[in-house]
Protein backbone atom coordinates (compact mmCIF):
# COMPACT_ATOMS: atom_id res chain seq x y z
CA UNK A 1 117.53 164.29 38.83
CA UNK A 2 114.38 163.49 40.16
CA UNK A 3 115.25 159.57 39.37
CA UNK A 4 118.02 160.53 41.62
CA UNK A 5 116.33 162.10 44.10
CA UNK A 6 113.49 159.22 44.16
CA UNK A 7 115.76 156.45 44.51
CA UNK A 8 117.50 158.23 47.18
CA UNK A 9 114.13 158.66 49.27
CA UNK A 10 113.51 154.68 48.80
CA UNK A 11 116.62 153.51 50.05
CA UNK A 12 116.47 155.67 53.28
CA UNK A 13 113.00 155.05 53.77
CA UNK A 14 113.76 150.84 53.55
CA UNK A 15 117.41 151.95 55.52
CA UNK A 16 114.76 153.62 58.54
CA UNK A 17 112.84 150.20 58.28
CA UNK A 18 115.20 148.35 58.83
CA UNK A 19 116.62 150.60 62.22
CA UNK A 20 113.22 151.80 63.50
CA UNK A 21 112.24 148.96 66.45
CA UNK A 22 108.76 149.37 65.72
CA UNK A 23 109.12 147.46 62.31
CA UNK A 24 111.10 144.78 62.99
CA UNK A 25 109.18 143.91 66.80
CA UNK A 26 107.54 140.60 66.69
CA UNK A 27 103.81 140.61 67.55
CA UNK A 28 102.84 139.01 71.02
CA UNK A 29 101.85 135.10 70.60
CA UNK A 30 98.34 134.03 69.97
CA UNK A 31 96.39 133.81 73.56
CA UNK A 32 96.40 130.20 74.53
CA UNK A 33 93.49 128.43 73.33
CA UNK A 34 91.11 128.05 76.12
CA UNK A 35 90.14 124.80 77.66
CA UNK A 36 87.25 122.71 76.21
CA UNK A 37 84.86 123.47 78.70
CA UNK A 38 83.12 120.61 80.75
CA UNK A 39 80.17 118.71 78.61
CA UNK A 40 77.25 118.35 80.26
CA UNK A 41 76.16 115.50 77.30
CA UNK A 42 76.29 112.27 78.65
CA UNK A 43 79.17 110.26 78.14
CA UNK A 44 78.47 108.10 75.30
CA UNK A 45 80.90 105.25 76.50
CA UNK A 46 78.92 104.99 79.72
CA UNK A 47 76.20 102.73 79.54
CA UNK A 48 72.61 103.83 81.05
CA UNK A 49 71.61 102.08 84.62
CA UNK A 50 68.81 99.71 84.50
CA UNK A 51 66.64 99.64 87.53
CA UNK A 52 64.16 97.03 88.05
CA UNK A 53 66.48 94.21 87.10
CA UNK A 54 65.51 90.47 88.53
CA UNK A 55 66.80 87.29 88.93
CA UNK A 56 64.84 84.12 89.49
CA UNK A 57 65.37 80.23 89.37
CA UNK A 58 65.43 77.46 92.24
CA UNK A 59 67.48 76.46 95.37
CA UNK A 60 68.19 73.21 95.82
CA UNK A 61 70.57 70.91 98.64
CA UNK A 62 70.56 67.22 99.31
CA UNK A 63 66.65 66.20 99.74
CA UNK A 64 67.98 63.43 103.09
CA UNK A 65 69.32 66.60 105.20
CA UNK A 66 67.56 66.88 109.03
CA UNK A 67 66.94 70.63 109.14
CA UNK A 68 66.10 72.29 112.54
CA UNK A 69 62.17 74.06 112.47
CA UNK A 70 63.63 77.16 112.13
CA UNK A 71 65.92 77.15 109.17
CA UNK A 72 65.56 79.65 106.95
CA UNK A 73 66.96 80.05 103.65
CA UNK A 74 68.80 83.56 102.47
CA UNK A 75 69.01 84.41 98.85
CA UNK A 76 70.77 87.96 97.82
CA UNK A 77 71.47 89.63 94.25
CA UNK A 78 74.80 91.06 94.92
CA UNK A 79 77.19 93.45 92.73
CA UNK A 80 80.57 91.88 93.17
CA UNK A 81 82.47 94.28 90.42
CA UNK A 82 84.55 96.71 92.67
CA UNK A 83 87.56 94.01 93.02
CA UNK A 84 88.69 96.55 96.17
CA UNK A 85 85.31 96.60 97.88
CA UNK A 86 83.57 93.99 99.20
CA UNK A 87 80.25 92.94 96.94
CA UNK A 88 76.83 95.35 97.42
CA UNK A 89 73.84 93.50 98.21
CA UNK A 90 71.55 94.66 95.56
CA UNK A 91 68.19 92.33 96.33
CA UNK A 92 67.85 89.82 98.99
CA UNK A 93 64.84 87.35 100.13
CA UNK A 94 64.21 85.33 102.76
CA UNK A 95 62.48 82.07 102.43
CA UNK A 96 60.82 79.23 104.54
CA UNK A 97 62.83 75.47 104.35
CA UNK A 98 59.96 73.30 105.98
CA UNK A 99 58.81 71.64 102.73
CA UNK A 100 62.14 70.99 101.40
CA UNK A 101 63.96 71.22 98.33
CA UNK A 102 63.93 72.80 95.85
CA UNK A 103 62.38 76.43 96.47
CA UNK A 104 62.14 78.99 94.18
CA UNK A 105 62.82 82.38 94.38
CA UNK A 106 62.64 85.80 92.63
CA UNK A 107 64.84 88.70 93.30
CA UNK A 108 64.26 91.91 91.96
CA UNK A 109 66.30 95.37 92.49
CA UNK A 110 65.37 98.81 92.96
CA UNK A 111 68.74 99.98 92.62
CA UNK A 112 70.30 101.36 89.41
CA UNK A 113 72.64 98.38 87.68
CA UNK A 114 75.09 99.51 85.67
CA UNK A 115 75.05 97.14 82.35
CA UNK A 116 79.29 96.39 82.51
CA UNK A 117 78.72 95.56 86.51
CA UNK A 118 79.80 92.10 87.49
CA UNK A 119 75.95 90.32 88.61
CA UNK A 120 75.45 87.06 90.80
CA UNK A 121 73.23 85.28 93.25
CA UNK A 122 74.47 83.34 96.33
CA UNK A 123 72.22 81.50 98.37
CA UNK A 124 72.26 80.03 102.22
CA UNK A 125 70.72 77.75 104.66
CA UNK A 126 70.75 78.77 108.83
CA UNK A 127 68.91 78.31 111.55
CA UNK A 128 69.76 81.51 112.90
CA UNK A 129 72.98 80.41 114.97
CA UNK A 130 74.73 78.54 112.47
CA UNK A 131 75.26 78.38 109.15
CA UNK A 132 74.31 75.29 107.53
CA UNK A 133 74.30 75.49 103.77
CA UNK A 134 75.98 77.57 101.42
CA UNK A 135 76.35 78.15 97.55
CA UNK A 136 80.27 77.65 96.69
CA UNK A 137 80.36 79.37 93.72
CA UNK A 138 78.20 82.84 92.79
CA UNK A 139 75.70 82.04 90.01
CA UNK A 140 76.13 85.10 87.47
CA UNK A 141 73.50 87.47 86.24
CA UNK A 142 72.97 89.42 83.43
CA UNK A 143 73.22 93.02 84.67
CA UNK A 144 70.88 94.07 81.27
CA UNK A 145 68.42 91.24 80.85
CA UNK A 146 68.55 89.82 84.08
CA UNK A 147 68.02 85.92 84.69
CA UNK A 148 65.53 82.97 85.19
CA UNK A 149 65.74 79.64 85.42
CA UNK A 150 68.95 79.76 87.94
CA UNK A 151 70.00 76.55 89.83
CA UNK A 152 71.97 77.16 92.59
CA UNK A 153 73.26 74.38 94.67
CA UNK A 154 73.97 74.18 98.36
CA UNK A 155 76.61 72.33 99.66
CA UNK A 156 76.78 71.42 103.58
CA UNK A 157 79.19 73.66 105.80
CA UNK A 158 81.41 71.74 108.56
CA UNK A 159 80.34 72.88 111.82
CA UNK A 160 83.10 74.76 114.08
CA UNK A 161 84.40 72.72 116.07
């Protein structure tokens, strides 16, 4: 009998299971993991900015051109990678034509470079009023080890008419 009465007590127990809500209710989902907060560790696909970066080398233009007294030439370190923007002048120096070509020059920035910018030098010949000479092409830099020994070459600009 008390087989009986013990088997009888199992199968109502498991026959409440099975009706009580309580055991069958699902527990509530897992809280959402929470976002990866912000790292304040550098990034390490960005590249460190150089400061202190300079460019040097020579100017030269034809030797038989008649300058006026007071041309003077212009030669700036520019960042020309922002295709949207137009290029940051990053070092620029000024320099007397009198004795004629070539002259040298050294450039040398303050700024912070990034090392994947886009570097070059451009050079120019006025005498204030007009533009004279002009580099047609930008000479490129290294934006990490800088550059010496740069030629640049000046070609003559039409006047306006």
């Amino acid at each position: 009998m008390q087989k009986l009465f013990f088997t009888a007590l199992i199968i109502a127990v498991a026959g409440c299971a099975k009706d009580d809500p309580a055991a069958t209710e699902t527990l509530p989902p897992p809280p959402a993991a929470a976002a990866p907060a912000e790292s304040t560790e550098p990034d390490e696909d960005a590249a460190p900015a150089l400061q202190g970066l300079s460019a040097s080398g020579e100017v030269t233009w034809p030797e038989d051109a008649a300058l006026p007294a007071d041309a003077k030439l212009r030669v700036t370190l520019i960042d020309a990678s922002k295709a949207d923007a137009s290029a940051e002048t990053l070092a620029e120096a000024t320099y007397p034509v009198a004795g004629g070509p070539p002259v040298t020059f050294t450039l040398t920035t303050d700024k912070a470079v990034d090392p994947r910018a886009q570097l070059a030098v451009r050079a120019e010949i006025s005498d204030g009023a007009a533009l004279l000479f002009t580099s047609e092409t930008q000479t490129p830099v290294s934006p990490v080890d800088g550059d010496d020994d740069l030629v640049l070459s000046l070609q003559a600009v039409e006047p306006a008419p």
